[in-house]
PDB file of N, CA and C in Angstrom:
ATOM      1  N   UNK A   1      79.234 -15.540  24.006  1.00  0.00           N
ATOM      2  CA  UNK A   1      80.591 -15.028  24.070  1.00  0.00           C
ATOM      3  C   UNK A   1      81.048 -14.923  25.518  1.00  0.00           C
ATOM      4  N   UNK A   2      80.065 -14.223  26.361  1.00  0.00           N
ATOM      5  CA  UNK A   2      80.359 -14.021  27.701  1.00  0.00           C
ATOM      6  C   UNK A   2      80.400 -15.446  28.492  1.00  0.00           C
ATOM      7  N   UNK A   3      79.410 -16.638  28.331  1.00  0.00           N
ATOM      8  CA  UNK A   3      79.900 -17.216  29.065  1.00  0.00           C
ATOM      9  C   UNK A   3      80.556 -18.311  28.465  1.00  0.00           C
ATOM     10  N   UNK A   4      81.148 -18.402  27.001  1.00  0.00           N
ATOM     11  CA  UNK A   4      82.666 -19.181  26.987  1.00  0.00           C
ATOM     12  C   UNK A   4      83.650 -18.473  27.735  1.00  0.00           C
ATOM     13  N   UNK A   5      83.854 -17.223  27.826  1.00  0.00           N
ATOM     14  CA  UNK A   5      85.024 -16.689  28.402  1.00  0.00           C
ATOM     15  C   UNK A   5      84.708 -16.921  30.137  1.00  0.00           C
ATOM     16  N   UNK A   6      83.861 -17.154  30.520  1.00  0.00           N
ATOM     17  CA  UNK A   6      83.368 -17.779  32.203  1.00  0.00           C
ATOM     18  C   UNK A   6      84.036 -19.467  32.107  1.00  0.00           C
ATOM     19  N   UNK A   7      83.529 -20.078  30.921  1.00  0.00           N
ATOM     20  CA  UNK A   7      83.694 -21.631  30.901  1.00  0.00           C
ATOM     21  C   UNK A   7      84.968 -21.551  30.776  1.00  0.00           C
ATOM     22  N   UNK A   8      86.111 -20.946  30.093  1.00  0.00           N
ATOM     23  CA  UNK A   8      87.399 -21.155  29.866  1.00  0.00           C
ATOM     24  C   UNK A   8      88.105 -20.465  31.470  1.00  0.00           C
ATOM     25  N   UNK A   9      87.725 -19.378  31.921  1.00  0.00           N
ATOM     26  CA  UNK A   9      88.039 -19.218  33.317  1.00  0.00           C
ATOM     27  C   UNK A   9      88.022 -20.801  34.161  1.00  0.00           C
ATOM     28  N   UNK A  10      86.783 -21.033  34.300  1.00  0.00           N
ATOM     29  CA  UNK A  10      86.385 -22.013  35.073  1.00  0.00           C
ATOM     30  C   UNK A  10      87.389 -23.617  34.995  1.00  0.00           C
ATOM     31  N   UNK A  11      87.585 -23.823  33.846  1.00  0.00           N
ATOM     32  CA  UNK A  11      88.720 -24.638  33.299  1.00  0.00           C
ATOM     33  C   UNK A  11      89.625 -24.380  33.855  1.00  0.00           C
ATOM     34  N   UNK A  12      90.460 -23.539  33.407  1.00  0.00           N
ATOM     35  CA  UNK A  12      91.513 -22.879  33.899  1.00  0.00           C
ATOM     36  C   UNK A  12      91.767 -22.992  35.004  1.00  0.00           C
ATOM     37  N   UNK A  13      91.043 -22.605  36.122  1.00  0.00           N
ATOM     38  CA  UNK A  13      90.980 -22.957  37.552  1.00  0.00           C
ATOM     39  C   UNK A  13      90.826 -24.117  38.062  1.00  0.00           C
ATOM     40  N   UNK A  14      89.991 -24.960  37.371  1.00  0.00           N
ATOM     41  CA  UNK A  14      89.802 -26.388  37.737  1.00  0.00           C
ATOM     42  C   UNK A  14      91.401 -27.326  37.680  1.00  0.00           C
ATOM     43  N   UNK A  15      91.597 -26.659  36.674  1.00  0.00           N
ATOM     44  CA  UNK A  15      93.228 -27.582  35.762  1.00  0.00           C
ATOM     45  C   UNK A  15      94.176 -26.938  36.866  1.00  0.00           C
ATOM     46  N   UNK A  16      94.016 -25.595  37.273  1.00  0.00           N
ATOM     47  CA  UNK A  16      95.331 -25.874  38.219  1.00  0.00           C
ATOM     48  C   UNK A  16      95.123 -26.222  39.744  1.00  0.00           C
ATOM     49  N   UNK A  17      93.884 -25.844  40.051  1.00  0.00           N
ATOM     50  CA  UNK A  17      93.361 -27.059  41.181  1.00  0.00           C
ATOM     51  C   UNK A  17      94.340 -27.922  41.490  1.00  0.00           C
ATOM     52  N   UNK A  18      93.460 -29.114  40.334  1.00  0.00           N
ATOM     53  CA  UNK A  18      94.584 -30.640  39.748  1.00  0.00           C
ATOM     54  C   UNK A  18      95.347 -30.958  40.291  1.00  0.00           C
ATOM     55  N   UNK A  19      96.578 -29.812  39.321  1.00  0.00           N
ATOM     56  CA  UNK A  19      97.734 -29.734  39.032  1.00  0.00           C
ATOM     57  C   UNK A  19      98.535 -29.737  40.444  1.00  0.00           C
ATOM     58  N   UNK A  20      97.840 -28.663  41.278  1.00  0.00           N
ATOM     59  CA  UNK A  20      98.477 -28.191  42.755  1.00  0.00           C
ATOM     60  C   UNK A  20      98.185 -29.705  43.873  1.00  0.00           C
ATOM     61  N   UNK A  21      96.924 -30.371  42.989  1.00  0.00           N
ATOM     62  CA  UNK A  21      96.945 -31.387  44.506  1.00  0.00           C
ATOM     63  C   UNK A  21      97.827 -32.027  44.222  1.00  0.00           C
ATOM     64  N   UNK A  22      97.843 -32.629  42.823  1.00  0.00           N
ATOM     65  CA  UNK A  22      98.494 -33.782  42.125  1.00  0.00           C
ATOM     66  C   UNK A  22     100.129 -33.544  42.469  1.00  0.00           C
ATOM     67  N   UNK A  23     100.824 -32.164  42.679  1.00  0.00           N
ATOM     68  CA  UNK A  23     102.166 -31.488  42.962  1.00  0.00           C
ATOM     69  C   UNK A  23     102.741 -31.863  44.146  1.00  0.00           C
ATOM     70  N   UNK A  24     100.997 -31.480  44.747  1.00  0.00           N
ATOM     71  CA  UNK A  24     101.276 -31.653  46.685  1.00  0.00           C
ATOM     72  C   UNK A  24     101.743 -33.059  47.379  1.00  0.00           C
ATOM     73  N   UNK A  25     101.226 -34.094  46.226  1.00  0.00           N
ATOM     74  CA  UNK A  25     101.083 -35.402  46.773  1.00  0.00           C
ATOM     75  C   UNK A  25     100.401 -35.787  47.767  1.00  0.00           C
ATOM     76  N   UNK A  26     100.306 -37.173  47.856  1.00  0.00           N
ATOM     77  CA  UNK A  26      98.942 -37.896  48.696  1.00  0.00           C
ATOM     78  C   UNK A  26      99.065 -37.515  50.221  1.00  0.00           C
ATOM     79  N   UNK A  27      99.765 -37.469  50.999  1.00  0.00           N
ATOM     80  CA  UNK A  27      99.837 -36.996  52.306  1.00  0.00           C
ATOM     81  C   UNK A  27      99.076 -35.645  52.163  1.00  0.00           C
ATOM     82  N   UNK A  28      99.232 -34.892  50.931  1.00  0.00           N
ATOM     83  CA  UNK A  28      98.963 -33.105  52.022  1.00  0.00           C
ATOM     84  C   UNK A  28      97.238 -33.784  51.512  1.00  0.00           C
ATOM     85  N   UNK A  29      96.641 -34.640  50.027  1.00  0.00           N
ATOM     86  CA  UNK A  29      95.321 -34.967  49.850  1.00  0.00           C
ATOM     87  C   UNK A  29      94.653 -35.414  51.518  1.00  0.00           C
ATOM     88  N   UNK A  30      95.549 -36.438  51.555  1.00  0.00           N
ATOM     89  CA  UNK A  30      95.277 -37.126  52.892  1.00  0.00           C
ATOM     90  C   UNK A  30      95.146 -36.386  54.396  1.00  0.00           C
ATOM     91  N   UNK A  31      95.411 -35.189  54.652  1.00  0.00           N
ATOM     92  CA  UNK A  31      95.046 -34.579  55.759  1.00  0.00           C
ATOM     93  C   UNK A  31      93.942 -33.048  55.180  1.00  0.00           C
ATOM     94  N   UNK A  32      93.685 -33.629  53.850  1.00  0.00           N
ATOM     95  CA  UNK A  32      92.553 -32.382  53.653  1.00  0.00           C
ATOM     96  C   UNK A  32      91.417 -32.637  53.282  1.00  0.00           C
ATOM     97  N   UNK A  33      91.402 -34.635  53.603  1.00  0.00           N
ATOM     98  CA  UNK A  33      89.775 -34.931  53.607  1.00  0.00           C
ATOM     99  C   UNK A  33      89.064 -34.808  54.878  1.00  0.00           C
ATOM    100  N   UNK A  34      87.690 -34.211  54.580  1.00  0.00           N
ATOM    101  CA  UNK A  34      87.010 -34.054  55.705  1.00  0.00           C
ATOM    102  C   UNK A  34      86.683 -35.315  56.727  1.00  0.00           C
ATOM    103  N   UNK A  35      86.124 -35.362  57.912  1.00  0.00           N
ATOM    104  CA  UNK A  35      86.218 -36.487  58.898  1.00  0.00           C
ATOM    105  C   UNK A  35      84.415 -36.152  59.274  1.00  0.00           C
ATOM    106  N   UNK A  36      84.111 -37.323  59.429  1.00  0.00           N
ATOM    107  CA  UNK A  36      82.812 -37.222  60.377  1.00  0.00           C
ATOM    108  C   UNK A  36      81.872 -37.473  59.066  1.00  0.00           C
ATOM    109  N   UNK A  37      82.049 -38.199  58.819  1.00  0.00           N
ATOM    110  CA  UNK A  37      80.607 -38.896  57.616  1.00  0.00           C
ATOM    111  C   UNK A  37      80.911 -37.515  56.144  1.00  0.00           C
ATOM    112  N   UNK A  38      81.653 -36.914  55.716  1.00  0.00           N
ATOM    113  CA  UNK A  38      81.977 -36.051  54.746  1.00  0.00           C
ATOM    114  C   UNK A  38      81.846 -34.353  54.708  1.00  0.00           C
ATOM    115  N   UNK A  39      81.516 -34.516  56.384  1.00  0.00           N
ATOM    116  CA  UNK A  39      81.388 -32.732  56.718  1.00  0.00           C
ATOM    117  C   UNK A  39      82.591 -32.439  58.149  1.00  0.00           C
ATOM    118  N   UNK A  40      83.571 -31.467  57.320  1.00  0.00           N
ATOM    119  CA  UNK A  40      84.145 -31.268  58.730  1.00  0.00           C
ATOM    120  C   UNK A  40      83.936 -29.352  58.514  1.00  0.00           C
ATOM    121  N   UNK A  41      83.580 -29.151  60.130  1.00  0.00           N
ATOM    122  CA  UNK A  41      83.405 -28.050  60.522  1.00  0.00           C
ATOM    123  C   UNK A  41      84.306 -27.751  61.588  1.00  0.00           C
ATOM    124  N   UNK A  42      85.052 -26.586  61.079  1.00  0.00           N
ATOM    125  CA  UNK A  42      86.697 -26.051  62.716  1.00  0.00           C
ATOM    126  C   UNK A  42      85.588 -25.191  63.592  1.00  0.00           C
ATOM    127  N   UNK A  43      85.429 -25.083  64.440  1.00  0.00           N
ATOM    128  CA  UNK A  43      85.208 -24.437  65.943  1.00  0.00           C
ATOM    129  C   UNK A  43      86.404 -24.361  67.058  1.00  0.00           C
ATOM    130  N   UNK A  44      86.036 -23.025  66.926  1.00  0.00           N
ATOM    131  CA  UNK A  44      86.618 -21.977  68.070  1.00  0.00           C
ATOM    132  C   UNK A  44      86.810 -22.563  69.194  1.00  0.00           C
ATOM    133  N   UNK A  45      87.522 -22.369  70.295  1.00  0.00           N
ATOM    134  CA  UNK A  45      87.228 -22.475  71.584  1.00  0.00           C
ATOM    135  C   UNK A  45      87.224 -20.945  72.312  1.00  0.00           C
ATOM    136  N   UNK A  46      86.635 -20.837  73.395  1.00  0.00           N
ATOM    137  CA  UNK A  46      86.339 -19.691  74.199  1.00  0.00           C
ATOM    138  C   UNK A  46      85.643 -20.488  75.771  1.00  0.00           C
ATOM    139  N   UNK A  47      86.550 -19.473  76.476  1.00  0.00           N
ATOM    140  CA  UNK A  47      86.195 -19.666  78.005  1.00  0.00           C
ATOM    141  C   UNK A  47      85.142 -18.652  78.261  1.00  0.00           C
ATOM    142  N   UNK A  48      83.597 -19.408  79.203  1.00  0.00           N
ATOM    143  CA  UNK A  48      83.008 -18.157  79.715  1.00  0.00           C
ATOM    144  C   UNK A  48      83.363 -16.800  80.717  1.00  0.00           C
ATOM    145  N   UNK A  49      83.424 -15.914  81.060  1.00  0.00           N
ATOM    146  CA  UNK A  49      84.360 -15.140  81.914  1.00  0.00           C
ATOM    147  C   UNK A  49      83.179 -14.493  82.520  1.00  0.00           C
ATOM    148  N   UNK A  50      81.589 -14.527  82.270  1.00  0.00           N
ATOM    149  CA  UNK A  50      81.178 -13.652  82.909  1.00  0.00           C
ATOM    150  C   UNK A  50      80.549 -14.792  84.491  1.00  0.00           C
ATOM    151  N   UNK A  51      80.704 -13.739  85.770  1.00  0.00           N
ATOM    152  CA  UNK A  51      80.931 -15.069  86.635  1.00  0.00           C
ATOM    153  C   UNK A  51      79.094 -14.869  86.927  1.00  0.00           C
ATOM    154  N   UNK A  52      78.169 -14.247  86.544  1.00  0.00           N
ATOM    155  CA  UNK A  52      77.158 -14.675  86.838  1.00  0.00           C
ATOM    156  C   UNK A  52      76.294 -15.923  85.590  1.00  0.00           C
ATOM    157  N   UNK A  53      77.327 -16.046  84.661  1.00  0.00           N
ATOM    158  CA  UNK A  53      77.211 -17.027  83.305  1.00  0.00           C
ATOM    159  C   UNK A  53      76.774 -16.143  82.225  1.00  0.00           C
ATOM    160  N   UNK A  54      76.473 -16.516  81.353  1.00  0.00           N
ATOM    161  CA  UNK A  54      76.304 -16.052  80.042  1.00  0.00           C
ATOM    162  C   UNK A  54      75.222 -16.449  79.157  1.00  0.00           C
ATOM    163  N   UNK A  55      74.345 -15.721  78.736  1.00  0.00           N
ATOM    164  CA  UNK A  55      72.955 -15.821  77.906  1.00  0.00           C
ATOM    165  C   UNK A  55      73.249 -16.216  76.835  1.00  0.00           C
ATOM    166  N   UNK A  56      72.659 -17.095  76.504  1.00  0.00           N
ATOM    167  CA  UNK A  56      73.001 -16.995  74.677  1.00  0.00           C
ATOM    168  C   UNK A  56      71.674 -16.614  73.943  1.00  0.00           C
ATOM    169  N   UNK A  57      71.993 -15.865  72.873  1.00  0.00           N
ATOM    170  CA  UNK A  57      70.403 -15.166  71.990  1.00  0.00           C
ATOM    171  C   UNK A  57      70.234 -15.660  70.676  1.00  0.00           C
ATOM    172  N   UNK A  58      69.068 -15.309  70.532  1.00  0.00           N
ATOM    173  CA  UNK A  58      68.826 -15.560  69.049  1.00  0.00           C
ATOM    174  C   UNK A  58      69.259 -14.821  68.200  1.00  0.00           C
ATOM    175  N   UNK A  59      69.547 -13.337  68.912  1.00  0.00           N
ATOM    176  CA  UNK A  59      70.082 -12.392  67.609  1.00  0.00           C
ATOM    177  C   UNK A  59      71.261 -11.543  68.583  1.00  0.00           C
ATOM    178  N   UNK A  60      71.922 -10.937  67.760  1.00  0.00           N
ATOM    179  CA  UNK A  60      73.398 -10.554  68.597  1.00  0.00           C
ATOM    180  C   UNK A  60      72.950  -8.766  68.946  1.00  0.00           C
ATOM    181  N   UNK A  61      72.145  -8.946  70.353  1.00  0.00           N
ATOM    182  CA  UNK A  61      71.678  -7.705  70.743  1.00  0.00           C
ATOM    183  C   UNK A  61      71.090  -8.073  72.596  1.00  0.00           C
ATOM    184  N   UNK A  62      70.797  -7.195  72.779  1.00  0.00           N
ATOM    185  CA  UNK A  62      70.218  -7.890  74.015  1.00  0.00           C
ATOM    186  C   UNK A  62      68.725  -7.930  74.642  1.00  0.00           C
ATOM    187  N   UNK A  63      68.372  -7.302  72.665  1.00  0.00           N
ATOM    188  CA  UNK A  63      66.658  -8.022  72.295  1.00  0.00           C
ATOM    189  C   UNK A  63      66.460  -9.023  71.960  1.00  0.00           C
ATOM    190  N   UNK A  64      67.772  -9.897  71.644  1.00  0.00           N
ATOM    191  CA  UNK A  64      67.325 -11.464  71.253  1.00  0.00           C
ATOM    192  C   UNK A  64      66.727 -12.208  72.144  1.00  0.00           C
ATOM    193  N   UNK A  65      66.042 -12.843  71.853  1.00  0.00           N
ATOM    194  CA  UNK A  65      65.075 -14.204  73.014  1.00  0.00           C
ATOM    195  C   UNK A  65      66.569 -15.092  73.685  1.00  0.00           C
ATOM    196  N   UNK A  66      66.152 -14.942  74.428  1.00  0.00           N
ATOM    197  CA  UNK A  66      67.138 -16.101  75.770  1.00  0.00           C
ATOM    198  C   UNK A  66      66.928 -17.175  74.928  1.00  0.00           C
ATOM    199  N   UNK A  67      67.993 -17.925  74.581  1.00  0.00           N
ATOM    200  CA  UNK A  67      67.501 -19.413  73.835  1.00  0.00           C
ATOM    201  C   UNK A  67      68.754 -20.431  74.760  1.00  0.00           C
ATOM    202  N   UNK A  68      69.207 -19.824  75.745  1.00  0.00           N
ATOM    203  CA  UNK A  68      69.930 -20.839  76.430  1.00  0.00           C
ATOM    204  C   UNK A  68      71.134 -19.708  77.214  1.00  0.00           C
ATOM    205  N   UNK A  69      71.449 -20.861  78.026  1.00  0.00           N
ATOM    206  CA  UNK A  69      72.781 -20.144  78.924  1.00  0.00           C
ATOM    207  C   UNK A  69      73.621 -21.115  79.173  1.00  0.00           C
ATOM    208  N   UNK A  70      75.183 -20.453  79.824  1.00  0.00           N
ATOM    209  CA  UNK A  70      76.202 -21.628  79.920  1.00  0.00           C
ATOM    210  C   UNK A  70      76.606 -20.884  81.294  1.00  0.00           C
ATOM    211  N   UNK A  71      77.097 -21.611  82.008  1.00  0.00           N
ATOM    212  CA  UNK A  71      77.642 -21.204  83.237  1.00  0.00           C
ATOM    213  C   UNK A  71      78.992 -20.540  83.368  1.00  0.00           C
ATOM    214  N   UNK A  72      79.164 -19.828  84.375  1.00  0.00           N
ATOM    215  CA  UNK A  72      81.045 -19.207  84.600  1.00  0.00           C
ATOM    216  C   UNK A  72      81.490 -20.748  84.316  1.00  0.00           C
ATOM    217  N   UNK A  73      82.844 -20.274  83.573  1.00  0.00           N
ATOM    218  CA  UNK A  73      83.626 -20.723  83.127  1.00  0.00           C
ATOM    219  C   UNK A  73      83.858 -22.270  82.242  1.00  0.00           C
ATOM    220  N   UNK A  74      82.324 -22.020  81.426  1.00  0.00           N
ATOM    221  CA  UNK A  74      82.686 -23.600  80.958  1.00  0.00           C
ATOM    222  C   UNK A  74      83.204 -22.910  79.269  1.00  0.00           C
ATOM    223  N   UNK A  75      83.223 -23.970  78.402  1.00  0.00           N
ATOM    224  CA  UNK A  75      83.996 -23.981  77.289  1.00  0.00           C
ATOM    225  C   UNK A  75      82.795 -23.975  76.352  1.00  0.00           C
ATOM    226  N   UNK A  76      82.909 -22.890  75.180  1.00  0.00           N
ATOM    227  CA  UNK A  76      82.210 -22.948  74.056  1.00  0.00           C
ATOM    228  C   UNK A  76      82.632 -22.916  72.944  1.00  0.00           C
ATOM    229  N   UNK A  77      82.076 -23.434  72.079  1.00  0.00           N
ATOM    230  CA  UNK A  77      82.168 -23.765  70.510  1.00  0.00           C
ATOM    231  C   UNK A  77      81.844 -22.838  69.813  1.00  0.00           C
ATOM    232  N   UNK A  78      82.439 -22.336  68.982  1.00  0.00           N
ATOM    233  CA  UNK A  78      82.624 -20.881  68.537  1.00  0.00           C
ATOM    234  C   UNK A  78      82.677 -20.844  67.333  1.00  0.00           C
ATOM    235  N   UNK A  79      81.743 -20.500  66.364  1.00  0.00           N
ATOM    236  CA  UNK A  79      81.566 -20.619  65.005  1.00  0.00           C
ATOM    237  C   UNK A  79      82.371 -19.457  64.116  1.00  0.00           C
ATOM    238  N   UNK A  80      81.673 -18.737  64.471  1.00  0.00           N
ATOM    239  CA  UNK A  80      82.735 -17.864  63.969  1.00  0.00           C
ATOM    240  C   UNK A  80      82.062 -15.917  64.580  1.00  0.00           C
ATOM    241  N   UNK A  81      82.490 -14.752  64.642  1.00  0.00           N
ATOM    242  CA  UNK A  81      82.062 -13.650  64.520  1.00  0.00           C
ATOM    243  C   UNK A  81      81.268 -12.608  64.103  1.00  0.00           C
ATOM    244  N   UNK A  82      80.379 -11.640  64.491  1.00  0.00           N
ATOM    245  CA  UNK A  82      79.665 -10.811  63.735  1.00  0.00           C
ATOM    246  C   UNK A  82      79.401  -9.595  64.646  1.00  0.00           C
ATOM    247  N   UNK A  83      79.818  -8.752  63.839  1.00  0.00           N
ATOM    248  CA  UNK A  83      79.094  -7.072  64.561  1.00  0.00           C
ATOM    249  C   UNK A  83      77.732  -7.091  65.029  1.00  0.00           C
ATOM    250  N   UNK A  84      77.642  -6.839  66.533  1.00  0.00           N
ATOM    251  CA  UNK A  84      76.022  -6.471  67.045  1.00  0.00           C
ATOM    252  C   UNK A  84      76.485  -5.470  68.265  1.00  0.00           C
ATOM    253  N   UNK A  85      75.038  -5.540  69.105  1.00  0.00           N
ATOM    254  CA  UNK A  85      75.293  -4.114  69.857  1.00  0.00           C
ATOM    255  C   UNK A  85      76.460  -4.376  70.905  1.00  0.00           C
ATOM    256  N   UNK A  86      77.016  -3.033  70.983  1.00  0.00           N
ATOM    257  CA  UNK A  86      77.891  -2.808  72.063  1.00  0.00           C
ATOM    258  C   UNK A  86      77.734  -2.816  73.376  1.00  0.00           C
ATOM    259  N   UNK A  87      78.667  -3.995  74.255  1.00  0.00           N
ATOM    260  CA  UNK A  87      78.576  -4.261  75.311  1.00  0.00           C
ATOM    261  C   UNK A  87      79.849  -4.060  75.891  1.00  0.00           C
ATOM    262  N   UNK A  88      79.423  -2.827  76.863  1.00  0.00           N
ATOM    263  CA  UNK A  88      80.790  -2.630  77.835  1.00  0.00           C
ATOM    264  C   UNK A  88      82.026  -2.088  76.937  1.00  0.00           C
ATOM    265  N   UNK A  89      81.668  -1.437  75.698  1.00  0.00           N
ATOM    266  CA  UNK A  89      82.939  -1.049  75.082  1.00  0.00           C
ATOM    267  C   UNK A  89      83.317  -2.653  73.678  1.00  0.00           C
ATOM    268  N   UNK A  90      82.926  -3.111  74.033  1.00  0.00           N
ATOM    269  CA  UNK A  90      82.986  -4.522  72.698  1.00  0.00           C
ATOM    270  C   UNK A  90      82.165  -4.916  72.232  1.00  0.00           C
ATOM    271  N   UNK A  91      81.231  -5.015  70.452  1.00  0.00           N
ATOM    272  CA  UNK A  91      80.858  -4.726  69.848  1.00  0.00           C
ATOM    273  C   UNK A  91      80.621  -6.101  68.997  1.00  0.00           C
ATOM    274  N   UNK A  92      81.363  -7.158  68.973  1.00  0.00           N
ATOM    275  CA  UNK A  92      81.605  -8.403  68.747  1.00  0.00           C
ATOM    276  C   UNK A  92      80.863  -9.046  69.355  1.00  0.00           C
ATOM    277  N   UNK A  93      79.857 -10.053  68.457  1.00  0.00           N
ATOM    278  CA  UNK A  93      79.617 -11.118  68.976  1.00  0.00           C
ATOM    279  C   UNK A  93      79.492 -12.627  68.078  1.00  0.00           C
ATOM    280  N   UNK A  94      79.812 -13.992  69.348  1.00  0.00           N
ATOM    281  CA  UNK A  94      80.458 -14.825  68.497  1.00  0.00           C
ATOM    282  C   UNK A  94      78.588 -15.835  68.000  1.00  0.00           C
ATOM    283  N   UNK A  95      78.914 -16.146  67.226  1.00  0.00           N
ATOM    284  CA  UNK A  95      78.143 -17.211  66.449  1.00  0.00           C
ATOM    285  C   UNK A  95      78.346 -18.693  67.668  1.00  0.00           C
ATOM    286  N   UNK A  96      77.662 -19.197  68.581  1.00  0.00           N
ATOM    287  CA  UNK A  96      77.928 -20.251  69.762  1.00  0.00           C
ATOM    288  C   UNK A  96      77.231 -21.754  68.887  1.00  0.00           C
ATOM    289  N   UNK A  97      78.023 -22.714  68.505  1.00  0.00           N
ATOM    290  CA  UNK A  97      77.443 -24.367  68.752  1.00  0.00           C
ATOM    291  C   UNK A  97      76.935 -24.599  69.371  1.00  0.00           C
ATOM    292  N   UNK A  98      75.711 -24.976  69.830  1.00  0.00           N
ATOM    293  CA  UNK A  98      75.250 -25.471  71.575  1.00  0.00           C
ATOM    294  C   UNK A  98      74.255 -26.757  71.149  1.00  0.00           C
ATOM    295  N   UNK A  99      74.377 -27.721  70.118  1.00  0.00           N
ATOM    296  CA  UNK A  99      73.054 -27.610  69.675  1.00  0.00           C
ATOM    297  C   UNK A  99      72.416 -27.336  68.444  1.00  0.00           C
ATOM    298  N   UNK A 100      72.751 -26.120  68.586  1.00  0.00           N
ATOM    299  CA  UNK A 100      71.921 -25.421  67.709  1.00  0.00           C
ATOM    300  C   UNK A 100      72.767 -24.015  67.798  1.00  0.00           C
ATOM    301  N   UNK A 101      72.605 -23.041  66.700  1.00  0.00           N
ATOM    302  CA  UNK A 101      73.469 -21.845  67.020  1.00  0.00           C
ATOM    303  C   UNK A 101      72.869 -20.865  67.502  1.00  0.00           C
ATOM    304  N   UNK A 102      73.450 -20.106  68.336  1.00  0.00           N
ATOM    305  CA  UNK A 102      72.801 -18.883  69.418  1.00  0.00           C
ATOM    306  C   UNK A 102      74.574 -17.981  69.652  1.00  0.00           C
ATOM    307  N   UNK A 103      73.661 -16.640  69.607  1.00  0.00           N
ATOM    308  CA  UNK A 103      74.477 -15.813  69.584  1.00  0.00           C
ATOM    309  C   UNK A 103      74.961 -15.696  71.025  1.00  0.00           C
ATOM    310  N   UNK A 104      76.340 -14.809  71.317  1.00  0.00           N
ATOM    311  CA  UNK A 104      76.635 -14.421  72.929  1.00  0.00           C
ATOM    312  C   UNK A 104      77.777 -13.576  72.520  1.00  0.00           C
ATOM    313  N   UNK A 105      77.486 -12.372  73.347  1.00  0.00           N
ATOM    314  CA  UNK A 105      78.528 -11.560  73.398  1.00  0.00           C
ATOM    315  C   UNK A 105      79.812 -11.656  73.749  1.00  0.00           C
ATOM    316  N   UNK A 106      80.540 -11.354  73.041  1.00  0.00           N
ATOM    317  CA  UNK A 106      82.145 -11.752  73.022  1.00  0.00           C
ATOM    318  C   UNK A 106      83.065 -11.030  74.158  1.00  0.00           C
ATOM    319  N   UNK A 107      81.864  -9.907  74.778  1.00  0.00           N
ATOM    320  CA  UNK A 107      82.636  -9.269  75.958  1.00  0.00           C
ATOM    321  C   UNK A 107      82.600 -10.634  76.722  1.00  0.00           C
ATOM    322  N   UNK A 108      81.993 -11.417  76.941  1.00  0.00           N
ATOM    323  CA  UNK A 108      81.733 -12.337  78.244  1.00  0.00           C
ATOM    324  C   UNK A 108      82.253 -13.692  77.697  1.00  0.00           C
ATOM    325  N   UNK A 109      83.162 -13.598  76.810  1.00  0.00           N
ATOM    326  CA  UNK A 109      84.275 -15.278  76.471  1.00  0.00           C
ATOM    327  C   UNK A 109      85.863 -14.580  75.928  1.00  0.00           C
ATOM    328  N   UNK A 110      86.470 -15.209  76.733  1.00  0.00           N
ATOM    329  CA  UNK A 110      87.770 -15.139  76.535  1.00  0.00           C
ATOM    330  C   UNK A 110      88.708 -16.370  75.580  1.00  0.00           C
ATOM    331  N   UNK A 111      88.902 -16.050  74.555  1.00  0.00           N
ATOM    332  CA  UNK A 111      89.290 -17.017  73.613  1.00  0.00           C
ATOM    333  C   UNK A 111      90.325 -17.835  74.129  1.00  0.00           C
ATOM    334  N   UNK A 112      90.611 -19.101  73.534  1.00  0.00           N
ATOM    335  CA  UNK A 112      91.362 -20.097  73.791  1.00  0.00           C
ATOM    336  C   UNK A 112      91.587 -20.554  72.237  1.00  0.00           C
ATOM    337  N   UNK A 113      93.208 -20.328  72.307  1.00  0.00           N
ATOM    338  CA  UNK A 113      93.379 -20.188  71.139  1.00  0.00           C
ATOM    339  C   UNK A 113      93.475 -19.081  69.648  1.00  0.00           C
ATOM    340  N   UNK A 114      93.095 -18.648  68.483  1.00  0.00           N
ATOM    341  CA  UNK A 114      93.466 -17.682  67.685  1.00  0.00           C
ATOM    342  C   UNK A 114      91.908 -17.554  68.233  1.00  0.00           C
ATOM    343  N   UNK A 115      91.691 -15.937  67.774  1.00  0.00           N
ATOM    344  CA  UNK A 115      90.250 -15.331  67.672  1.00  0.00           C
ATOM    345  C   UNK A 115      89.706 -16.054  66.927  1.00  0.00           C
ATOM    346  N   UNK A 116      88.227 -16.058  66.607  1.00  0.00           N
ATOM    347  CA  UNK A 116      87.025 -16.733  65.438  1.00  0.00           C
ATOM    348  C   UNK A 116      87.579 -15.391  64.525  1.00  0.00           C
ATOM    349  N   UNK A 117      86.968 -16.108  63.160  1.00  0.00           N
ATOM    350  CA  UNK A 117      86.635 -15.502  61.873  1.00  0.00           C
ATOM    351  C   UNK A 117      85.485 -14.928  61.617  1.00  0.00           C
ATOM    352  N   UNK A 118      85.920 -13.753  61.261  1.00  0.00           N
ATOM    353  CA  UNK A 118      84.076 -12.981  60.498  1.00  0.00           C
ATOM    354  C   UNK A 118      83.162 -14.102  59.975  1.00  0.00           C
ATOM    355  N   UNK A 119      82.184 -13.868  60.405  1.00  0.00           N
ATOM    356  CA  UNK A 119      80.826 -15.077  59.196  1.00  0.00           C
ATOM    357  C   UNK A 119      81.048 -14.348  58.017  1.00  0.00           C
TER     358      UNK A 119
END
């Protein structure tokens, strides 16, 4: 009983899916396929600001292992946000691309562009 009434939800949603691309027409389909072999991922931009450079960690504290650094003022890829310890009054830190992902405190990047999104 419970999960026909899940399967008829699920329908339901699928059908107006559809309905909304099929409404939108091929242009809005056409700028909402992904690029890059079938994975697209948006990243942030952020300027470094701290002028002795900036650590990046494994965990968003400043017990994480050093897993890399970027120098004053270059540009990082910014995944998205998460609460860790407080630095200097700011409490934020961003999720960094480098590679590989490593945390860095958001006191020490000045965004370019809208803020990142919560993970």
């Amino acid at each position: 009983m419970l999960q026909s009434k899940f399967r008829k939800i699920a329908v339901g949603v699928a059908t107006g899916a559809i309905a909304t691309l099929a409404a939108a027409g091929p242009a809005a389909a056409a700028t909402a396929a992904p690029t890059g072999g079938g994975h697209h991922h948006h990243f942030y931009k952020g300027k470094v600001i701290a002028h002795s450079g900036l650590l990046l960690r494994s965990a968003p504290n400043k017990g994480g292992h050093v897993v890399g650094s970027k120098p004053y003022g270059a540009i990082v890829k910014i995944k998205c946000k998460v609460h860790g310890q407080n630095i200097d009054g700011n409490n934020r830190w961003y999720v960094l691309k480098d590679g590989h992902y490593a945390f860095a405190s958001a006191r020490y990047i000045k965004n370019i562009g809208p803020a990142p999104r919560w993970c």
